[in-house]
C-alpha atoms as a PDB file:
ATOM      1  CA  UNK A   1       0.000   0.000   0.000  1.00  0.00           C
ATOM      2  CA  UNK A   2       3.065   2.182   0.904  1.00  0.00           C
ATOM      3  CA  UNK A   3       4.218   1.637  -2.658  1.00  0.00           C
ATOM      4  CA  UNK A   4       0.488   2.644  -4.344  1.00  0.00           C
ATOM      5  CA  UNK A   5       0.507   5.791  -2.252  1.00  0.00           C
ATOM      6  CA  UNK A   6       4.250   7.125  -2.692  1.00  0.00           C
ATOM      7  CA  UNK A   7       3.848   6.337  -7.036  1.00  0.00           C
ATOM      8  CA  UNK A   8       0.629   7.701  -6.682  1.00  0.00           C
ATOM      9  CA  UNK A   9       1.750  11.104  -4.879  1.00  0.00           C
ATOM     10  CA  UNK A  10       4.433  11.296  -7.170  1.00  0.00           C
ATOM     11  CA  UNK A  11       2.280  11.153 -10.162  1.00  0.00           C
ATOM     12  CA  UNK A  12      -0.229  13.679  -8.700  1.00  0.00           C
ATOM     13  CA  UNK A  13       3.091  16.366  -8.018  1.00  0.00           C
ATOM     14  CA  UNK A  14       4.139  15.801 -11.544  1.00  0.00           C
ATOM     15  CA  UNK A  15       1.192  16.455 -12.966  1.00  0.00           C
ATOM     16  CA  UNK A  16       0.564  19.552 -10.618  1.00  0.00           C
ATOM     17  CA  UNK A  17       4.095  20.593 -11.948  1.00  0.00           C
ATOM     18  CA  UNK A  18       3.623  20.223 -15.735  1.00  0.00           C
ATOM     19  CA  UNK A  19       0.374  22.563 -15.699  1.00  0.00           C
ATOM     20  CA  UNK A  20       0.644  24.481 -13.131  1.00  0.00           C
ATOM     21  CA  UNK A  21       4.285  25.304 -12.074  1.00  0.00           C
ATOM     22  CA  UNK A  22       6.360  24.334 -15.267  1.00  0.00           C
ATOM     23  CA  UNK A  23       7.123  27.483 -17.801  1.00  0.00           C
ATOM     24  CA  UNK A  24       4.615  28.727 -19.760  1.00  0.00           C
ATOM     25  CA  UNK A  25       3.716  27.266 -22.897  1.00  0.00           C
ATOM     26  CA  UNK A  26       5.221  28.905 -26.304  1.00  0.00           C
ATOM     27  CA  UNK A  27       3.159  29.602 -29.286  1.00  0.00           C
ATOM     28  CA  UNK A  28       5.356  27.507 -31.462  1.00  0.00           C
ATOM     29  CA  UNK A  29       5.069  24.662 -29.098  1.00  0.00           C
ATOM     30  CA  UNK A  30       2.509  22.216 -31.694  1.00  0.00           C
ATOM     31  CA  UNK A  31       4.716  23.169 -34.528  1.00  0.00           C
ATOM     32  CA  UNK A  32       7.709  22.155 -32.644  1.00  0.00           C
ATOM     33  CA  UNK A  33       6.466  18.787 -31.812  1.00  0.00           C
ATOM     34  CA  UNK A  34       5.269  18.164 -35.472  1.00  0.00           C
ATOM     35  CA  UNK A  35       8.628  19.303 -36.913  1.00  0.00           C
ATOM     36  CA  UNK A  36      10.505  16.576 -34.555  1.00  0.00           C
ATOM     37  CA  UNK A  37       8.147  14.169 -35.207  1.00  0.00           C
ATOM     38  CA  UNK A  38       8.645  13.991 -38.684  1.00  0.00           C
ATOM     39  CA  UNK A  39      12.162  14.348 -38.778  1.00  0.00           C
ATOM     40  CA  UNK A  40      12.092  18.112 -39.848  1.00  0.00           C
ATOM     41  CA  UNK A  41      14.957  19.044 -37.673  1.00  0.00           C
ATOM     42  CA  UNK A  42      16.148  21.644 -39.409  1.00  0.00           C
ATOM     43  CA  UNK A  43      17.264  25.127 -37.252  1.00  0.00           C
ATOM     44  CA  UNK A  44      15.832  22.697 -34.402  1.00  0.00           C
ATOM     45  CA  UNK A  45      18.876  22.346 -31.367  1.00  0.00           C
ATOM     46  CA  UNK A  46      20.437  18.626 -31.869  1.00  0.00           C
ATOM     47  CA  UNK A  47      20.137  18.699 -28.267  1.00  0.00           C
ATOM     48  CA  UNK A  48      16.115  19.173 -28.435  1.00  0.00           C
ATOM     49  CA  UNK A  49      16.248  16.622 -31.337  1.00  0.00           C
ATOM     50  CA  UNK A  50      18.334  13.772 -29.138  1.00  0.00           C
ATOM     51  CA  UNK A  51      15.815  13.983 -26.503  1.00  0.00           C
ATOM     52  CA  UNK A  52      12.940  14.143 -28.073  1.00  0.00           C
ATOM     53  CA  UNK A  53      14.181  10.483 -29.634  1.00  0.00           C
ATOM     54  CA  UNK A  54      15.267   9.285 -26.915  1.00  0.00           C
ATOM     55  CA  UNK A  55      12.100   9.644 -24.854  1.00  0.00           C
ATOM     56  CA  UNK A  56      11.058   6.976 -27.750  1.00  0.00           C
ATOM     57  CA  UNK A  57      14.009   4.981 -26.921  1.00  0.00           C
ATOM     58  CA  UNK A  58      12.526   4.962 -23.197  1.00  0.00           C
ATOM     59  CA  UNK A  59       9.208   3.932 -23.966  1.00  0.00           C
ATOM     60  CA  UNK A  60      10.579   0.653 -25.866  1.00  0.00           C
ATOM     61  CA  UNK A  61      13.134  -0.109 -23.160  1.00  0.00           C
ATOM     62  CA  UNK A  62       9.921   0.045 -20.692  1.00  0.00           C
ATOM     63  CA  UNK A  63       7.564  -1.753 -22.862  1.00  0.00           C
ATOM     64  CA  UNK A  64      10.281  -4.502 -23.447  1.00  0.00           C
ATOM     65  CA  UNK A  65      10.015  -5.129 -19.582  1.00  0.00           C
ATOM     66  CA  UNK A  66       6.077  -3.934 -19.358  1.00  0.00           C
ATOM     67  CA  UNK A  67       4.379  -5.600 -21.934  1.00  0.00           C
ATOM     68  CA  UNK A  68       6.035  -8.894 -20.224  1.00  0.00           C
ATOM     69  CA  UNK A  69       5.297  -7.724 -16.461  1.00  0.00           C
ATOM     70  CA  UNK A  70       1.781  -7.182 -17.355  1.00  0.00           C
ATOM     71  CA  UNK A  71       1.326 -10.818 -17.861  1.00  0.00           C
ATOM     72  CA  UNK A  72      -1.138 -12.089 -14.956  1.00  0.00           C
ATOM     73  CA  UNK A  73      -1.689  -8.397 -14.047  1.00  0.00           C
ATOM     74  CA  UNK A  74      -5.041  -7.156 -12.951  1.00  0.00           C
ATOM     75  CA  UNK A  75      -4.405  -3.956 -14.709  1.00  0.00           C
ATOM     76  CA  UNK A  76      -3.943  -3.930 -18.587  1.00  0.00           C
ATOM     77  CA  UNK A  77      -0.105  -3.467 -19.033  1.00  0.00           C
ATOM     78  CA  UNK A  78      -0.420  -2.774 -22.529  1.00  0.00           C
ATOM     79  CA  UNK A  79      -2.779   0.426 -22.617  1.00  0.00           C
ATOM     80  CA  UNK A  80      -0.319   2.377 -20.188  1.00  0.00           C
ATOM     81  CA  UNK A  81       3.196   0.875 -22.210  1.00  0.00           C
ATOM     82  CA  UNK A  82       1.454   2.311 -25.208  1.00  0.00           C
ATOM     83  CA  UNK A  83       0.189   5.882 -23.731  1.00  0.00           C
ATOM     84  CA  UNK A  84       3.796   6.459 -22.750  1.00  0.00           C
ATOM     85  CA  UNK A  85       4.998   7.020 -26.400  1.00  0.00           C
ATOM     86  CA  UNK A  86       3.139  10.486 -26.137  1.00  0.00           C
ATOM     87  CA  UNK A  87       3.191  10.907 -22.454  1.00  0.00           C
ATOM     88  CA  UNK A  88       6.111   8.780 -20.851  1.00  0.00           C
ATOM     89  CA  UNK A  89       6.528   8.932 -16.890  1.00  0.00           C
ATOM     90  CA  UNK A  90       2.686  10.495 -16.948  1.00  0.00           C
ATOM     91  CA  UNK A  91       1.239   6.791 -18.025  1.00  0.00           C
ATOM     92  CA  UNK A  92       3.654   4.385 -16.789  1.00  0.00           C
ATOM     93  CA  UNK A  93       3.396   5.976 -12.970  1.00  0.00           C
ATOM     94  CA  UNK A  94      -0.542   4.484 -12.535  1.00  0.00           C
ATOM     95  CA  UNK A  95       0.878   1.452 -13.741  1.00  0.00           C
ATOM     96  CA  UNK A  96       3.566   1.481 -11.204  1.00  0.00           C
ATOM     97  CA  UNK A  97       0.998   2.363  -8.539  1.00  0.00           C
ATOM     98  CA  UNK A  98      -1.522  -0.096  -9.396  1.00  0.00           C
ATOM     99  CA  UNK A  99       0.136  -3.263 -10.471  1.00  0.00           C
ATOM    100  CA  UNK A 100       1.494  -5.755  -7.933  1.00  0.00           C
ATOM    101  CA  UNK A 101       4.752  -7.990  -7.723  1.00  0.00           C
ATOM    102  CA  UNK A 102       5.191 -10.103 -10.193  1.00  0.00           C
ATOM    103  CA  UNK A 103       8.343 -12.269 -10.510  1.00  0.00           C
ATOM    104  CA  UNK A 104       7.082 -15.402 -12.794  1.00  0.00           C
ATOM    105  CA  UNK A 105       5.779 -15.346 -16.415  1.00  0.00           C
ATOM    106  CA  UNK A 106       3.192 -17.728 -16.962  1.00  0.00           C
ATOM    107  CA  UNK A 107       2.235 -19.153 -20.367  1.00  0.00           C
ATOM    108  CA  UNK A 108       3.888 -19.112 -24.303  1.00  0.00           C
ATOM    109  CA  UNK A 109       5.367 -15.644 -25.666  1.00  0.00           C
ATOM    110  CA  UNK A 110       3.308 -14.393 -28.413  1.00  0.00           C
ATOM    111  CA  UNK A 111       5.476 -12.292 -31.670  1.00  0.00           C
ATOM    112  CA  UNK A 112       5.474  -9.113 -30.331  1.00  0.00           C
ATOM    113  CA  UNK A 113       6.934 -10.507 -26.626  1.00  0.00           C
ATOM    114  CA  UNK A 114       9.944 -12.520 -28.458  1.00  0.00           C
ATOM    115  CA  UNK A 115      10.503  -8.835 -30.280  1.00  0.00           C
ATOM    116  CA  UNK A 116      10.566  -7.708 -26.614  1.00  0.00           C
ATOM    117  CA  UNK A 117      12.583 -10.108 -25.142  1.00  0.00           C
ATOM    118  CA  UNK A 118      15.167 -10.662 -28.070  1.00  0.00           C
ATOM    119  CA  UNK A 119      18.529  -9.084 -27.348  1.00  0.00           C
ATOM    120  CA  UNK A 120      18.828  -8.067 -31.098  1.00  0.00           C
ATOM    121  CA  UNK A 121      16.251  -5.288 -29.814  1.00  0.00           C
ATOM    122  CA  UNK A 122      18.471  -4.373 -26.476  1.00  0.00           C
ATOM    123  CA  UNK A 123      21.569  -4.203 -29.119  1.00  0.00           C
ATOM    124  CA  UNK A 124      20.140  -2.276 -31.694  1.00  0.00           C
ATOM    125  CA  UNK A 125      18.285   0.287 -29.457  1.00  0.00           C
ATOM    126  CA  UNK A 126      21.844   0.797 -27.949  1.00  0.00           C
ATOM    127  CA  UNK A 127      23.091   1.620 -31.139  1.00  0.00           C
ATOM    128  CA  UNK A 128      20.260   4.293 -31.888  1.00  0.00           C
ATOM    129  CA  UNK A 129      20.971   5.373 -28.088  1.00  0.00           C
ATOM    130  CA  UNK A 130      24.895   5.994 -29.421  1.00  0.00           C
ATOM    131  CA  UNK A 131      24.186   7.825 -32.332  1.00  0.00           C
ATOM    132  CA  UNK A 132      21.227  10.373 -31.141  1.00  0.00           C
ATOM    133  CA  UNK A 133      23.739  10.724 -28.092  1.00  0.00           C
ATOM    134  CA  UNK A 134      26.321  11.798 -30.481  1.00  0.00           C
ATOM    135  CA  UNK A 135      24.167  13.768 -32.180  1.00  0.00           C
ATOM    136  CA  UNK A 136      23.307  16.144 -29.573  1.00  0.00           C
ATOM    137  CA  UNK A 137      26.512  16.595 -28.082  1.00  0.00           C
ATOM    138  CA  UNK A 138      28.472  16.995 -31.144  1.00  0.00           C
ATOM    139  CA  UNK A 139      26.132  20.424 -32.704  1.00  0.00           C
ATOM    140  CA  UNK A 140      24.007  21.096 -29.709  1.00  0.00           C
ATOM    141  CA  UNK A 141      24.426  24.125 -27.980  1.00  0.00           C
ATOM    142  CA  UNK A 142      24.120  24.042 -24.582  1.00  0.00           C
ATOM    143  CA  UNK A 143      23.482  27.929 -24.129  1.00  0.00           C
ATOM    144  CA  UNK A 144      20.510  27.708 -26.483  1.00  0.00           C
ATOM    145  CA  UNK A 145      18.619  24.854 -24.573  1.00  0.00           C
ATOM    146  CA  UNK A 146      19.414  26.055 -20.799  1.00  0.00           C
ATOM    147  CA  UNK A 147      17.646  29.080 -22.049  1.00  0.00           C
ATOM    148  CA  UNK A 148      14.745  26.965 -23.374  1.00  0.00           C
ATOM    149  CA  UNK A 149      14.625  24.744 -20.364  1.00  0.00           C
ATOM    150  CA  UNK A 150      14.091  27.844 -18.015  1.00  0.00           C
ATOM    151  CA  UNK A 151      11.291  29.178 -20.723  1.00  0.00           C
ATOM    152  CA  UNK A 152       9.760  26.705 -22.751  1.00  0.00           C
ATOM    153  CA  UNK A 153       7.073  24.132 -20.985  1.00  0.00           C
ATOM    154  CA  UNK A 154       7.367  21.502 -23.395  1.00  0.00           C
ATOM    155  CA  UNK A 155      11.321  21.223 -23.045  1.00  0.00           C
ATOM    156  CA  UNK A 156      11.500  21.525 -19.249  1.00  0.00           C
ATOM    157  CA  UNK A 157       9.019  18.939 -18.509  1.00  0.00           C
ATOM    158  CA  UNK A 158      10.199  16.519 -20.861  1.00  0.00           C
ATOM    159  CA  UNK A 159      13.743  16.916 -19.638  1.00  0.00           C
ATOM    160  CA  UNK A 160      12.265  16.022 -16.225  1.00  0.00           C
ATOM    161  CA  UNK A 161      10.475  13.127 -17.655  1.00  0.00           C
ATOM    162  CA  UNK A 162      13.646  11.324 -18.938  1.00  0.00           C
ATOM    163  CA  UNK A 163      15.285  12.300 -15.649  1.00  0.00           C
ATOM    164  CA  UNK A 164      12.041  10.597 -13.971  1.00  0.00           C
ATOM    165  CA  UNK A 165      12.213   7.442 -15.937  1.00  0.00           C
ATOM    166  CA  UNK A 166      15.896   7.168 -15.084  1.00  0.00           C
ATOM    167  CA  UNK A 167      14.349   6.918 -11.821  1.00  0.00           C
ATOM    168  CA  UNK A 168      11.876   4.696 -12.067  1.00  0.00           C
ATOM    169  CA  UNK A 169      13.676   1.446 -13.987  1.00  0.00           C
ATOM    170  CA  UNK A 170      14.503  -0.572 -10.780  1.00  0.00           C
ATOM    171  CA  UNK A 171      11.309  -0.587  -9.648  1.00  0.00           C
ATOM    172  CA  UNK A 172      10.709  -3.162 -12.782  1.00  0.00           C
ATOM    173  CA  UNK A 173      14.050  -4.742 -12.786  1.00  0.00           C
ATOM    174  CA  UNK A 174      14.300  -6.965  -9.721  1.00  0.00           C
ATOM    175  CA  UNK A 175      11.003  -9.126 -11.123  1.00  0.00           C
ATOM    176  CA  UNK A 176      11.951  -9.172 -14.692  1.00  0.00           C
ATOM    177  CA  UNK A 177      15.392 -10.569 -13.631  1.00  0.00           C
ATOM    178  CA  UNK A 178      13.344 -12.750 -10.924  1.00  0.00           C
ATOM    179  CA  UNK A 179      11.289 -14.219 -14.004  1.00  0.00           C
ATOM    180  CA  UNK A 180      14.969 -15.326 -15.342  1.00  0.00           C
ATOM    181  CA  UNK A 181      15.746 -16.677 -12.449  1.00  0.00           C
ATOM    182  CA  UNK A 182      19.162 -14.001 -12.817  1.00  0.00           C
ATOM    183  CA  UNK A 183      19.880 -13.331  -8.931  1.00  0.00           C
ATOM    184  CA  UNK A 184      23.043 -10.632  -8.940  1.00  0.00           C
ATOM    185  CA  UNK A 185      22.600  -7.737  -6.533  1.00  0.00           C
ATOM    186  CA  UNK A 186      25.576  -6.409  -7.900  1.00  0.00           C
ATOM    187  CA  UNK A 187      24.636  -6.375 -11.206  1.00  0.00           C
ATOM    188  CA  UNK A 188      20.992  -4.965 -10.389  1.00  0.00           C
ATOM    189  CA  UNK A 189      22.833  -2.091  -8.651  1.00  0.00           C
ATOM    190  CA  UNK A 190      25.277  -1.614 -11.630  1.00  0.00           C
ATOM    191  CA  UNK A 191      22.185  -1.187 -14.203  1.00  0.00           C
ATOM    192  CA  UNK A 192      20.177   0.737 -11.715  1.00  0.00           C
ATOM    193  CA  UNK A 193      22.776   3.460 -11.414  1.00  0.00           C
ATOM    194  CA  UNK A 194      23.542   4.319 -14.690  1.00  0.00           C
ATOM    195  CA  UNK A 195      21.004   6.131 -16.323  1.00  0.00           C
ATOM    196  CA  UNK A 196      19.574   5.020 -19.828  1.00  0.00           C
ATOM    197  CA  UNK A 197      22.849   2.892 -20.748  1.00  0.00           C
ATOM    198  CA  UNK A 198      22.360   0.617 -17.774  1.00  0.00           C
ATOM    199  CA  UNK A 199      18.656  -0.325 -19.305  1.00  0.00           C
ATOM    200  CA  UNK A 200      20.203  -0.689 -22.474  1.00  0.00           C
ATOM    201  CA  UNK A 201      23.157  -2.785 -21.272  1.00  0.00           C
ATOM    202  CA  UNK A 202      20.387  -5.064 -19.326  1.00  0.00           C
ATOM    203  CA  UNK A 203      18.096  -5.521 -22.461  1.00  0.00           C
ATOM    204  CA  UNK A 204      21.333  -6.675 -24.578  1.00  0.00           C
ATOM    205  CA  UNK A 205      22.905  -9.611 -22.076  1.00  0.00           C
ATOM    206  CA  UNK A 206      19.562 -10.405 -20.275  1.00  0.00           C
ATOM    207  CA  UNK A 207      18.634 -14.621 -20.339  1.00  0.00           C
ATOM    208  CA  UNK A 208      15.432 -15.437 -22.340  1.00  0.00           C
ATOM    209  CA  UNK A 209      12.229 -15.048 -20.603  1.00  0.00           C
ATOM    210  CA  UNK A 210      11.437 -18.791 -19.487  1.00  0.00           C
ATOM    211  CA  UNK A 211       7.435 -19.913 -20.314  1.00  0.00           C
ATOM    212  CA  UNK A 212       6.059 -21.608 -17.797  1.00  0.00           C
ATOM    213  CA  UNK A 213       3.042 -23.523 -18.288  1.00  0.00           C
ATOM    214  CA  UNK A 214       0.169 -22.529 -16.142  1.00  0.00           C
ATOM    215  CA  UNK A 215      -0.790 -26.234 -15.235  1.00  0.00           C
ATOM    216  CA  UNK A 216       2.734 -26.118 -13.473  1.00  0.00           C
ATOM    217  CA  UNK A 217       2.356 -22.580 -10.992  1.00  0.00           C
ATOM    218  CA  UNK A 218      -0.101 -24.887  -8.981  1.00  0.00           C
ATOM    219  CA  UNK A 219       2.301 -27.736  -8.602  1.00  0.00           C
ATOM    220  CA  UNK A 220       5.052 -25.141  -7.225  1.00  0.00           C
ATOM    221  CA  UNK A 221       4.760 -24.162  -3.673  1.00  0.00           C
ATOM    222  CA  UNK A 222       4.620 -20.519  -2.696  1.00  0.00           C
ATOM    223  CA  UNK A 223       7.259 -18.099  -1.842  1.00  0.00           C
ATOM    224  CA  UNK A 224       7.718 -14.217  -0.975  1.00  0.00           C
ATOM    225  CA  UNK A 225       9.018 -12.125  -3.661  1.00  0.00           C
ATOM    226  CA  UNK A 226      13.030 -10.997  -2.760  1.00  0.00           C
ATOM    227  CA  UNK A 227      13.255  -7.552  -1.909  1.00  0.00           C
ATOM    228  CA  UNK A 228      15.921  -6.002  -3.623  1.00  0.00           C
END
């Protein structure tokens, strides 16, 4: 319950943030988006264009543990993994707050899980990672988007949403590495402290997701989930 509360809180300040304390919104904000989403980058900061991609590169490394998770959840996994392609940390924290631990995956992976759980997909989003990183520090200038941090609502709150999903990984990671059966604090510390690489790094080496057969959960005798 401690856990619903403090991811629901922390949802609730966000949100209070992003309309209400956040800087203003800019006229050119819509065009801005479209331009970026369509790969119009031109007289755009590299900087604004790396992290505008990258916030996609987020939403697959959290649907890639998600979609998975969300197997034998109450709460539909899928519709809040989706909704965080447009709105990142604002959908995934209700599914944080309302899903419960989960460290065994029951039943076969369907195509779009085995896309998931492939390390092809951890390798090559570490490549795009690489590249849009380069990107933005090789022509961004740093002046430029300070400036539209401090004035620009759309920048400043999704700067804060990366930063947030940084945040929020672990709480995923110890029972998608429990579903492995992959017990090594150490390691679960190393990817938990290194912001968007350590995800990355995780997706590339993890094992293959084991499927369990459901006729076999009832045959296995119960046991607490670690706390990590």
């Amino acid at each position: 319950m401690v856990r619903k509360i403090a991811f629901g809180l922390l949802w609730l300040g966000f949100t209070v943030y992003a309309f209400f304390l956040a800087p203003p919104e800019q006229p050119a904000t819509f065009e801005l988006i479209k331009n970026l989403s369509l790969g119009q980058w031109q007289g755009i900061n590299p900087l604004v264009v790396a992290l505008f991609n990258l916030m996609g590169i987020w939403a697959i490394i959290y649907s890639a543990v998600v979609f998975i998770d969300g197997r034998g959840q109450k709460t539909p996994a899928w519709v809040f993994a989706t909704a965080s392609f447009a709105v990142g940390a604002f959908a995934l924290l209700p599914y944080l707050a309302l899903r419960e631990p989960n460290n065994q995956f029951v039943g076969k992976k369907n195509t779009l899980l085995k896309l998931l759980d492939s390390r092809v997909t951890g390798f090559v989003l570490t490549v795009a990672t690489v590249i849009l990183v380069a990107y933005g520090l090789r022509g961004g200038d740093w002046g430029s988007f300070v400036q539209e941090w401090q004035t620009n609502r759309f920048i400043n709150v999704m700067s804060l949403d990366f930063c947030l999903l940084s945040l929020l990984f672990p709480t995923l990671l110890g029972d998608d590495m429990a579903r492995r059966g992959w017990k090594n604090p150490q390691f679960f510390w190393l990817i938990a402290l290194i912001p968007l690489l350590g995800p990355l790094i995780y997706l590339s080496v993890r094992p293959p997701l084991p499927e369990v057969a459901i006729e076999s959960i009832s045959q296995q005798p119960a046991f607490s989930q670690p706390k990590i």
